[in-house]
PDB file of N, CA and C in Angstrom:
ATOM      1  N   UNK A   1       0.795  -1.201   0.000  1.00  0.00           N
ATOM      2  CA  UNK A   1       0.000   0.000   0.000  1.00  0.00           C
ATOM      3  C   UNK A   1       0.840   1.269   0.000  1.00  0.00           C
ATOM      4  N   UNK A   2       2.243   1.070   0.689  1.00  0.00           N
ATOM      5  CA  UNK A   2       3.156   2.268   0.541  1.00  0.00           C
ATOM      6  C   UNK A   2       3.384   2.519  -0.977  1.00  0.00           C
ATOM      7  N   UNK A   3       3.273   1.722  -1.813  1.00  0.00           N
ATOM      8  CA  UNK A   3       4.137   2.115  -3.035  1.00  0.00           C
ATOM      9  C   UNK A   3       3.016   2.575  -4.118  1.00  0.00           C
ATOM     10  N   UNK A   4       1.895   2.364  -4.066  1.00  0.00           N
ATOM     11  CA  UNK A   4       0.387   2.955  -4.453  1.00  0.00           C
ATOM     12  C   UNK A   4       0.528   4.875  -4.739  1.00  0.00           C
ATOM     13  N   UNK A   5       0.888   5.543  -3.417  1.00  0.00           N
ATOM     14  CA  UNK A   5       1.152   6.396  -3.587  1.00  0.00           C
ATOM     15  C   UNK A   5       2.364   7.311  -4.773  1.00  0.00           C
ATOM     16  N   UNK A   6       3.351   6.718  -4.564  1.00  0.00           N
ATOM     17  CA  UNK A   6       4.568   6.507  -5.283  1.00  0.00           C
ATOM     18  C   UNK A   6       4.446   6.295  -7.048  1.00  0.00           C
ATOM     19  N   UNK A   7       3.707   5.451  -6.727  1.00  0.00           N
ATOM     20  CA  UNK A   7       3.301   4.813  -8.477  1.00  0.00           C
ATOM     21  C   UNK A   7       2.256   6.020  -8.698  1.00  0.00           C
ATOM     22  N   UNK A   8       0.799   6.457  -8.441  1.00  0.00           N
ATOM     23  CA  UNK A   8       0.454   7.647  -8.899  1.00  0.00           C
ATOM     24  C   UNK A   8       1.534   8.848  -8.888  1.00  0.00           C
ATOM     25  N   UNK A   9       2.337   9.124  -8.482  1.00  0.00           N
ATOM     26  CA  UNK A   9       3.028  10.543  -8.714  1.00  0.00           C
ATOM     27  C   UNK A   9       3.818  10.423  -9.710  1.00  0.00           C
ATOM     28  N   UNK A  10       4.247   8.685  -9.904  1.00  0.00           N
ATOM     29  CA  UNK A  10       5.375   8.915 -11.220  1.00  0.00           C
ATOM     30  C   UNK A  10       4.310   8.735 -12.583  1.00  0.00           C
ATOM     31  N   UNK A  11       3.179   8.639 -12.224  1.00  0.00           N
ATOM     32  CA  UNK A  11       2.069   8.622 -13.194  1.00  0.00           C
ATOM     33  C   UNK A  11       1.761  10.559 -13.917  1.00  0.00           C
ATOM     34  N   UNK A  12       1.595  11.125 -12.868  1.00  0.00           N
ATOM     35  CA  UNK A  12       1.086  12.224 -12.614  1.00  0.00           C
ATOM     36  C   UNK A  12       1.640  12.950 -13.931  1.00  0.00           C
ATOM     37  N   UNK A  13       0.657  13.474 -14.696  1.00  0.00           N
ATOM     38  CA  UNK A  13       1.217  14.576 -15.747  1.00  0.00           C
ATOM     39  C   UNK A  13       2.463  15.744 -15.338  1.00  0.00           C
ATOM     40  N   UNK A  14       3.678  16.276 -15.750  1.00  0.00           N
ATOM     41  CA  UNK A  14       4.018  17.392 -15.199  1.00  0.00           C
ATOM     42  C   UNK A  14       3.577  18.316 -15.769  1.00  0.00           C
ATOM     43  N   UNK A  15       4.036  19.426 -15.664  1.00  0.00           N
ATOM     44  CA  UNK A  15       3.889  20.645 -15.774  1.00  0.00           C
ATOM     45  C   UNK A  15       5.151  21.281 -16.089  1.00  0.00           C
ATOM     46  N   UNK A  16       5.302  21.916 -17.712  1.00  0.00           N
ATOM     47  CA  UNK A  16       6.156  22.865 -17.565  1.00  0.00           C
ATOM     48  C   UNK A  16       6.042  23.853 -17.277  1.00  0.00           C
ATOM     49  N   UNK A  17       7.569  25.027 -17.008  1.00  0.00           N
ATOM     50  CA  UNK A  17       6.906  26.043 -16.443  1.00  0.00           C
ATOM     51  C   UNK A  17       5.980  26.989 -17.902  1.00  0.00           C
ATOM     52  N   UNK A  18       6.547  26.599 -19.232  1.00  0.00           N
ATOM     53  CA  UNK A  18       5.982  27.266 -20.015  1.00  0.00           C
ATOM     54  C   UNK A  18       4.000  27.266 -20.356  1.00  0.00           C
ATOM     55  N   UNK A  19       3.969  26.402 -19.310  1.00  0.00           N
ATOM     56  CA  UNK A  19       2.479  26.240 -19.198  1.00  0.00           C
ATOM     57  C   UNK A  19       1.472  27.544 -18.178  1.00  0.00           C
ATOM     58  N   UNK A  20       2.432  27.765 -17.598  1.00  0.00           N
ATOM     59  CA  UNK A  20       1.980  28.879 -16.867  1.00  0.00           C
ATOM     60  C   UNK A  20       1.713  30.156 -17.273  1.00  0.00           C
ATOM     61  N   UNK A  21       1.966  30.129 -18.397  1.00  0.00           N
ATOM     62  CA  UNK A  21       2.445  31.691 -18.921  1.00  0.00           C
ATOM     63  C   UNK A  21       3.105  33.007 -18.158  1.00  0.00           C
ATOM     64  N   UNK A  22       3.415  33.972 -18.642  1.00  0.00           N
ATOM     65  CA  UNK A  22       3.692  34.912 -18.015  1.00  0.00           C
ATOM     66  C   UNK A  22       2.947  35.574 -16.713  1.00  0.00           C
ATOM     67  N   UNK A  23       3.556  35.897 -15.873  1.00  0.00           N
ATOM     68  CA  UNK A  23       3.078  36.197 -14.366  1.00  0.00           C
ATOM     69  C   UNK A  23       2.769  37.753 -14.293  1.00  0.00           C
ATOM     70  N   UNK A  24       3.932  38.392 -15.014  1.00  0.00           N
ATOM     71  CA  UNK A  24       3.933  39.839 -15.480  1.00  0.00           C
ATOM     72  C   UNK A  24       3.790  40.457 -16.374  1.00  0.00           C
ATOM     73  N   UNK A  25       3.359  41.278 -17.476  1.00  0.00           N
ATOM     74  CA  UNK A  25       3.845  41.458 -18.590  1.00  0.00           C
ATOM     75  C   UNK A  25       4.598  42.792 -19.036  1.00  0.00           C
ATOM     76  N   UNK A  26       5.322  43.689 -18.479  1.00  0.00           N
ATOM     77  CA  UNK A  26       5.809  44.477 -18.371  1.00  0.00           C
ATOM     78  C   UNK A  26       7.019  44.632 -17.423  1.00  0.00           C
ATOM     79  N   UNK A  27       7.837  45.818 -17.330  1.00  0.00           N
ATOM     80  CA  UNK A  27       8.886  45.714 -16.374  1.00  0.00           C
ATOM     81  C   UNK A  27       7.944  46.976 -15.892  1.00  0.00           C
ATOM     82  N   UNK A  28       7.066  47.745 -15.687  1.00  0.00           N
ATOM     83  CA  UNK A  28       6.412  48.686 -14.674  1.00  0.00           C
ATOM     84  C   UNK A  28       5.846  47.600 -13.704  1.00  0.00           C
ATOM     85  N   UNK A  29       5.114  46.753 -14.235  1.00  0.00           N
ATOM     86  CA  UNK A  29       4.264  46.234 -13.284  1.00  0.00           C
ATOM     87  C   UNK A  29       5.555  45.475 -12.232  1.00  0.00           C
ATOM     88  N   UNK A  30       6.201  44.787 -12.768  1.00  0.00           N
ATOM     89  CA  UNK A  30       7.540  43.881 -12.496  1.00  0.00           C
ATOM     90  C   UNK A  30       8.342  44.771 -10.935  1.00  0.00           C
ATOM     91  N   UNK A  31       8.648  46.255 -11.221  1.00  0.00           N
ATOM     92  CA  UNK A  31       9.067  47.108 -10.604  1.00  0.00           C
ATOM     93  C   UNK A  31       8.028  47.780  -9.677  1.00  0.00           C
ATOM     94  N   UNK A  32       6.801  48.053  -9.941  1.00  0.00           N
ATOM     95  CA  UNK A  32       5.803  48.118  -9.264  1.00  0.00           C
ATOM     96  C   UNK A  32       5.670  47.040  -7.820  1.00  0.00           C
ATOM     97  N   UNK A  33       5.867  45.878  -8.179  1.00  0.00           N
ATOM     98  CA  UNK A  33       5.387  44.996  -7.047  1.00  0.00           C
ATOM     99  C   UNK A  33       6.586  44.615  -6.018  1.00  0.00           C
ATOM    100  N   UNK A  34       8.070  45.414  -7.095  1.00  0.00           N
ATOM    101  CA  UNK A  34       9.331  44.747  -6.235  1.00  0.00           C
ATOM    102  C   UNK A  34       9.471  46.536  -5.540  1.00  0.00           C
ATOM    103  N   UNK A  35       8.694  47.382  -5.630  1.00  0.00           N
ATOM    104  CA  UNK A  35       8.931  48.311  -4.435  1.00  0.00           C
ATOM    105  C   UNK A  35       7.871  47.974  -3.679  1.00  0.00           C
ATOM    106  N   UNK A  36       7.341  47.361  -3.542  1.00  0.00           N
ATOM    107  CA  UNK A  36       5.872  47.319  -2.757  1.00  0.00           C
ATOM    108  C   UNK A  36       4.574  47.480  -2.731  1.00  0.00           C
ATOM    109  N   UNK A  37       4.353  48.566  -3.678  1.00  0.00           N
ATOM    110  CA  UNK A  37       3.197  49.299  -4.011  1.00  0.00           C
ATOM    111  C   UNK A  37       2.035  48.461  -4.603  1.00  0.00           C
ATOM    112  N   UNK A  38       1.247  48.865  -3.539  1.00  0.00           N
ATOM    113  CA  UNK A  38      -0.118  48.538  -5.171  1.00  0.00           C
ATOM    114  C   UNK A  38      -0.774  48.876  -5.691  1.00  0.00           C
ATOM    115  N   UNK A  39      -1.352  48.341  -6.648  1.00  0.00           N
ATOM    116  CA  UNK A  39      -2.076  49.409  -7.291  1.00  0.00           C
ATOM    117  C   UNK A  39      -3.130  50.591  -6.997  1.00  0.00           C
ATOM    118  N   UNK A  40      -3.394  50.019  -5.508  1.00  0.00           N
ATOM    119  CA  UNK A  40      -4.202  51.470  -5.062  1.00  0.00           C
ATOM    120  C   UNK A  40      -3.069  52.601  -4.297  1.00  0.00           C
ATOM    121  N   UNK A  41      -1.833  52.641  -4.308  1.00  0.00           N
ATOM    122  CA  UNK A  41      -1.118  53.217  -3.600  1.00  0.00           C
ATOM    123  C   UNK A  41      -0.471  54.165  -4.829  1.00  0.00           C
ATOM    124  N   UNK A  42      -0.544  53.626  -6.205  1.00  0.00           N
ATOM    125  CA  UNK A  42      -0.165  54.043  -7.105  1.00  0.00           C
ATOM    126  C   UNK A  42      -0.684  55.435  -7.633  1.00  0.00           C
ATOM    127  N   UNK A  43      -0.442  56.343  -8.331  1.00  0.00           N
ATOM    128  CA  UNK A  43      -0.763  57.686  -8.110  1.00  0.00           C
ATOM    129  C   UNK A  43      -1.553  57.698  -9.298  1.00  0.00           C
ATOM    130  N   UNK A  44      -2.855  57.967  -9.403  1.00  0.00           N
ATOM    131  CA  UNK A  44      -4.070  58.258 -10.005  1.00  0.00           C
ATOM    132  C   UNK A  44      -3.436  58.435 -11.870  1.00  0.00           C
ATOM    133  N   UNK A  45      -3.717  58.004 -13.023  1.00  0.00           N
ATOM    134  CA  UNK A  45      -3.717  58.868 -14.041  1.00  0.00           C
ATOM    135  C   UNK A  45      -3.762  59.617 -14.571  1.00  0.00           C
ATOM    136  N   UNK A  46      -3.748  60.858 -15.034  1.00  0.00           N
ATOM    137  CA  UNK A  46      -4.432  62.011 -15.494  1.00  0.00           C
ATOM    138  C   UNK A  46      -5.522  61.368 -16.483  1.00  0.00           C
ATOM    139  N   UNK A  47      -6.969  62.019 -16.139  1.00  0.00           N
ATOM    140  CA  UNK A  47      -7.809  61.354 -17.058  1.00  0.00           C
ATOM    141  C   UNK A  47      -8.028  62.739 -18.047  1.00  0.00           C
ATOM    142  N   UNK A  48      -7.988  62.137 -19.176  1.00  0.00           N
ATOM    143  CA  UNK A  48      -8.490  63.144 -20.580  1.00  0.00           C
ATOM    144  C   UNK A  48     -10.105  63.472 -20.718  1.00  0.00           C
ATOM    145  N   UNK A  49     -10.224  64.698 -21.155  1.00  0.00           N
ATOM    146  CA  UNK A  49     -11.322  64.926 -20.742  1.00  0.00           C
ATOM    147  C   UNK A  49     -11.611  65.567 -22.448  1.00  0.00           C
ATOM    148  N   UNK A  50     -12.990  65.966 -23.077  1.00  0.00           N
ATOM    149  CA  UNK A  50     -13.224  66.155 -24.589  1.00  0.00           C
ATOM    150  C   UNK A  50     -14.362  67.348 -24.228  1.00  0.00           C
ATOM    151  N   UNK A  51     -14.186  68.228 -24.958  1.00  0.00           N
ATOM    152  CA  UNK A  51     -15.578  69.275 -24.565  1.00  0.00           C
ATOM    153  C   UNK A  51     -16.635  69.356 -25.946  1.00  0.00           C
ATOM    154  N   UNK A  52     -17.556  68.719 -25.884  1.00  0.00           N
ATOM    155  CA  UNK A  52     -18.373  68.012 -26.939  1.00  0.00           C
ATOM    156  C   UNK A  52     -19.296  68.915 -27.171  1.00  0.00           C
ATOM    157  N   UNK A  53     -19.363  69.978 -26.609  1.00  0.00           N
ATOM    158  CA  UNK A  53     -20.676  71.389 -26.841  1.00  0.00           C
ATOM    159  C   UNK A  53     -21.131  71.843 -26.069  1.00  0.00           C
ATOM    160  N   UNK A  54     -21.708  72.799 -26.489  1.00  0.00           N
ATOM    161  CA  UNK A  54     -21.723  73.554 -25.419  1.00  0.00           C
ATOM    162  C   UNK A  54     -23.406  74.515 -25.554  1.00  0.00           C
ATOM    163  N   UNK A  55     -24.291  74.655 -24.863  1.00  0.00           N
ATOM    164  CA  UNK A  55     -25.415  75.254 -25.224  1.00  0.00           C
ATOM    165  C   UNK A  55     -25.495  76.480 -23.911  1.00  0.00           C
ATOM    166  N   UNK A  56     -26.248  77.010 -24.659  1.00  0.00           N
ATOM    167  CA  UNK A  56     -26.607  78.664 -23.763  1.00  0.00           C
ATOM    168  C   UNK A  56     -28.019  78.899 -23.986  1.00  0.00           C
ATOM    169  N   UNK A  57     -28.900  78.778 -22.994  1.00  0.00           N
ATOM    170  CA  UNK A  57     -29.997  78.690 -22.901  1.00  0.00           C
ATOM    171  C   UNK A  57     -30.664  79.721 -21.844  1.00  0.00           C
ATOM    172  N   UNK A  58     -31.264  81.067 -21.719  1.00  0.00           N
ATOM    173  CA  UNK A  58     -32.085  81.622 -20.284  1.00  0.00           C
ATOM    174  C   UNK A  58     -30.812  82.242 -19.668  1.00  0.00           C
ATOM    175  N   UNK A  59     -29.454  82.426 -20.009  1.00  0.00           N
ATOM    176  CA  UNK A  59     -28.321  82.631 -19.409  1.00  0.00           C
ATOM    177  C   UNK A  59     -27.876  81.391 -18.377  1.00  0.00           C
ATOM    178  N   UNK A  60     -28.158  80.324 -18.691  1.00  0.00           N
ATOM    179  CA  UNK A  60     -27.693  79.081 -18.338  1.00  0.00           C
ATOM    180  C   UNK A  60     -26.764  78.438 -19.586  1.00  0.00           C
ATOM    181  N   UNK A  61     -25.541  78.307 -19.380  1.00  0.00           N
ATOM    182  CA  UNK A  61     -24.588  77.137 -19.996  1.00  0.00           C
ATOM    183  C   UNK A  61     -24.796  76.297 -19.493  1.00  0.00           C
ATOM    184  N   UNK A  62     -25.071  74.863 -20.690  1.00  0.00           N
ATOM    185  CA  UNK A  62     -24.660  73.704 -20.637  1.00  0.00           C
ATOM    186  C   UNK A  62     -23.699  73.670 -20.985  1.00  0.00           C
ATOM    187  N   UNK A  63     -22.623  72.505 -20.226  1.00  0.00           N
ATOM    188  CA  UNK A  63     -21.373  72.142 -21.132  1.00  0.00           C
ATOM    189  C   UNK A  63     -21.584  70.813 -21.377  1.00  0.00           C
ATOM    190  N   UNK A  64     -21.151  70.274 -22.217  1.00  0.00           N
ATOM    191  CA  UNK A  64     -21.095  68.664 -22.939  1.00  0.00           C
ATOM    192  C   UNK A  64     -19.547  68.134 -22.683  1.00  0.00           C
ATOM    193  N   UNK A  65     -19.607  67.049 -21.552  1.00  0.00           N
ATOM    194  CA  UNK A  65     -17.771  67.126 -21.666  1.00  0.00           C
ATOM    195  C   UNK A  65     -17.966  65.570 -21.273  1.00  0.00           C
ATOM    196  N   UNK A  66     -17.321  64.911 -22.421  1.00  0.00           N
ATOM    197  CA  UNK A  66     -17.432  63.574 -22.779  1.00  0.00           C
ATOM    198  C   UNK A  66     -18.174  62.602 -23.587  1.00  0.00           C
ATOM    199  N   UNK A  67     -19.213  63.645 -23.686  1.00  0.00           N
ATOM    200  CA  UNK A  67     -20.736  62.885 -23.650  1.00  0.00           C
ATOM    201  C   UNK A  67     -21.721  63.378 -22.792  1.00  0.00           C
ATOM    202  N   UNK A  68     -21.419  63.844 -21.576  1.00  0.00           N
ATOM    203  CA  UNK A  68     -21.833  64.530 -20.344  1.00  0.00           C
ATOM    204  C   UNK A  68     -22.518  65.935 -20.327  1.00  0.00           C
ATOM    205  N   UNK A  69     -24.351  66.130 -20.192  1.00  0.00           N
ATOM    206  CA  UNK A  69     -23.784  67.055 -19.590  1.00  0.00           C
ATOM    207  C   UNK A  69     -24.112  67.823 -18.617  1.00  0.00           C
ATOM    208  N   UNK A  70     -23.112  69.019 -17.990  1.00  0.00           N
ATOM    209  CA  UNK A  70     -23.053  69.359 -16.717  1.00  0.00           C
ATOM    210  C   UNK A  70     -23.128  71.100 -17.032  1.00  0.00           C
ATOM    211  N   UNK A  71     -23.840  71.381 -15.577  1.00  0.00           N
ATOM    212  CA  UNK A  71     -23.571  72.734 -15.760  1.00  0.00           C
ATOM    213  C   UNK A  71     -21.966  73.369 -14.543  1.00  0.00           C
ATOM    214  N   UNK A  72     -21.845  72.555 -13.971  1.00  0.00           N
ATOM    215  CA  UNK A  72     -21.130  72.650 -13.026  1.00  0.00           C
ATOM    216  C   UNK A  72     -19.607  71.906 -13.505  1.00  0.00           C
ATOM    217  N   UNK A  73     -19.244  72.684 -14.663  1.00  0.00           N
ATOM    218  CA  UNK A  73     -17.697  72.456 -15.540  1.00  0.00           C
ATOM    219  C   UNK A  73     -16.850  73.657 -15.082  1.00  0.00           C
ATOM    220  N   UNK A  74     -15.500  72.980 -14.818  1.00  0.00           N
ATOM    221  CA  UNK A  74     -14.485  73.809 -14.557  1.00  0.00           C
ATOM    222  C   UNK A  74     -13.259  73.707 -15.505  1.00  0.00           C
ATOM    223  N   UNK A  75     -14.006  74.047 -16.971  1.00  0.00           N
ATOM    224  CA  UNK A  75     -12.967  74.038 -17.944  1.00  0.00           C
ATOM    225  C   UNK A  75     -11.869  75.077 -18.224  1.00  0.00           C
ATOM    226  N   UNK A  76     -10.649  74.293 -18.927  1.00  0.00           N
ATOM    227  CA  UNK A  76      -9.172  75.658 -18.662  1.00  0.00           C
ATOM    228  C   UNK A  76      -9.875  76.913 -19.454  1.00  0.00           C
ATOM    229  N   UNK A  77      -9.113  77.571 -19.311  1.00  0.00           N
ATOM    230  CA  UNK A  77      -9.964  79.366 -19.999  1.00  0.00           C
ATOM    231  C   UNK A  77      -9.304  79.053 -21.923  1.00  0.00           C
ATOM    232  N   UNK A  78      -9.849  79.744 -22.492  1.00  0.00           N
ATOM    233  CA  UNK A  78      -9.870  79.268 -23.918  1.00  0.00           C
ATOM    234  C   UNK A  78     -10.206  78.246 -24.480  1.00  0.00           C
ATOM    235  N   UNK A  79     -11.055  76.688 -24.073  1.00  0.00           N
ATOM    236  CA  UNK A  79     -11.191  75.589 -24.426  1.00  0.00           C
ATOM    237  C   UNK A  79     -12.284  75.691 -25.711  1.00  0.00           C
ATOM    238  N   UNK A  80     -11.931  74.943 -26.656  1.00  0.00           N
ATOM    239  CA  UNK A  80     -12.296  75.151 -28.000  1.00  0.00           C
ATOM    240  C   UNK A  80     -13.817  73.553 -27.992  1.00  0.00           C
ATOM    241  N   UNK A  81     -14.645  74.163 -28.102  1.00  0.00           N
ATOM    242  CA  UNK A  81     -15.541  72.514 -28.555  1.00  0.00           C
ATOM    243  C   UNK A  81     -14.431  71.591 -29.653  1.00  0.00           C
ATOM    244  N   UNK A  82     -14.443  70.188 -28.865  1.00  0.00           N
ATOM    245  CA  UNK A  82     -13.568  69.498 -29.987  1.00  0.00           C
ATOM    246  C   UNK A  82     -12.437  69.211 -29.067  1.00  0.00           C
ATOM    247  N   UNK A  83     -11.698  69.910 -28.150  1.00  0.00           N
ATOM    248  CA  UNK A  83     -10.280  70.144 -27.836  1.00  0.00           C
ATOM    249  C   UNK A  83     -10.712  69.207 -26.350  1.00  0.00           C
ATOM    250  N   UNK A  84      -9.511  68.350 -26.423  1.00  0.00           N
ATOM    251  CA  UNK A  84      -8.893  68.004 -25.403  1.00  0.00           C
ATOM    252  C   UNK A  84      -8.470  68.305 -24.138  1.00  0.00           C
ATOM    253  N   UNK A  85      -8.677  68.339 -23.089  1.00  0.00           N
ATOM    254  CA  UNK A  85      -7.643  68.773 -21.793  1.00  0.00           C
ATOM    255  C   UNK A  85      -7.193  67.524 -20.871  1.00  0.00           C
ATOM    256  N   UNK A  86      -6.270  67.749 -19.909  1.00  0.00           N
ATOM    257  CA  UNK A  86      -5.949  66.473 -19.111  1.00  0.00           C
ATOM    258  C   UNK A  86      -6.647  67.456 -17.642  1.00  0.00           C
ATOM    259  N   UNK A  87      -7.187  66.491 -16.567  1.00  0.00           N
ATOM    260  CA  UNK A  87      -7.900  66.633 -15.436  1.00  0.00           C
ATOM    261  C   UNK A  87      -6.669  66.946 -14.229  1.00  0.00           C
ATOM    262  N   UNK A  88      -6.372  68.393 -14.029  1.00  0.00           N
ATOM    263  CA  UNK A  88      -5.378  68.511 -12.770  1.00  0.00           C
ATOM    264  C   UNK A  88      -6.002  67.507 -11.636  1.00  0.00           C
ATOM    265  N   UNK A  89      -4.707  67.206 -11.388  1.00  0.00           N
ATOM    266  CA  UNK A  89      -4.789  65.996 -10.234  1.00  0.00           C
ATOM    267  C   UNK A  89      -4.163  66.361  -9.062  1.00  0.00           C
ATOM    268  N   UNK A  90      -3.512  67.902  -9.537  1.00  0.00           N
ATOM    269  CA  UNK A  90      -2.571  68.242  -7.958  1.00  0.00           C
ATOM    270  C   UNK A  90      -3.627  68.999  -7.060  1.00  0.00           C
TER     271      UNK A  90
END
């Protein structure tokens, strides 16, 4: 009965390691995890933001920013419908 055990393991399929695939796929992430950090410790993106139109209605602006819209936009001064900005994060 001791050798039962023995005989399934030399049975046992292996495993290469190329079966595993990659663990990381980058050297950020790679360097990321060998200082410690994770990803919630990691410092926010700048998110891009699109100003899609803009309406004036009763002396009320709408702004359209994304798809969105809001009257309560704090867009940079000169922003063109069409134009791009990145979201200050400081």
């Amino acid at each position: 009965m001791r050798a039962l055990p023995l005989i399934l393991l030399l049975l046992a399929p292996t495993v290469s390691a190329d079966d595993w695939g990659r663990l990381f796929f980058d050297a950020q992430t790679r360097s990321r995890i060998d200082s410690g950090k994770t990803a919630a410790e990691a410092p926010p993106a700048p998110r891009n933001h699109r100003l899609d139109g803009e309406l004036r209605r009763g002396g009320q602006v709408i702004h359209f920013i994304d798809g969105e819209p809001t009257t309560a936009a704090k867009l940079p001064k000169g922003t063109r419908v069409g134009e791009l900005w990145q979201e200050n994060t400081q």
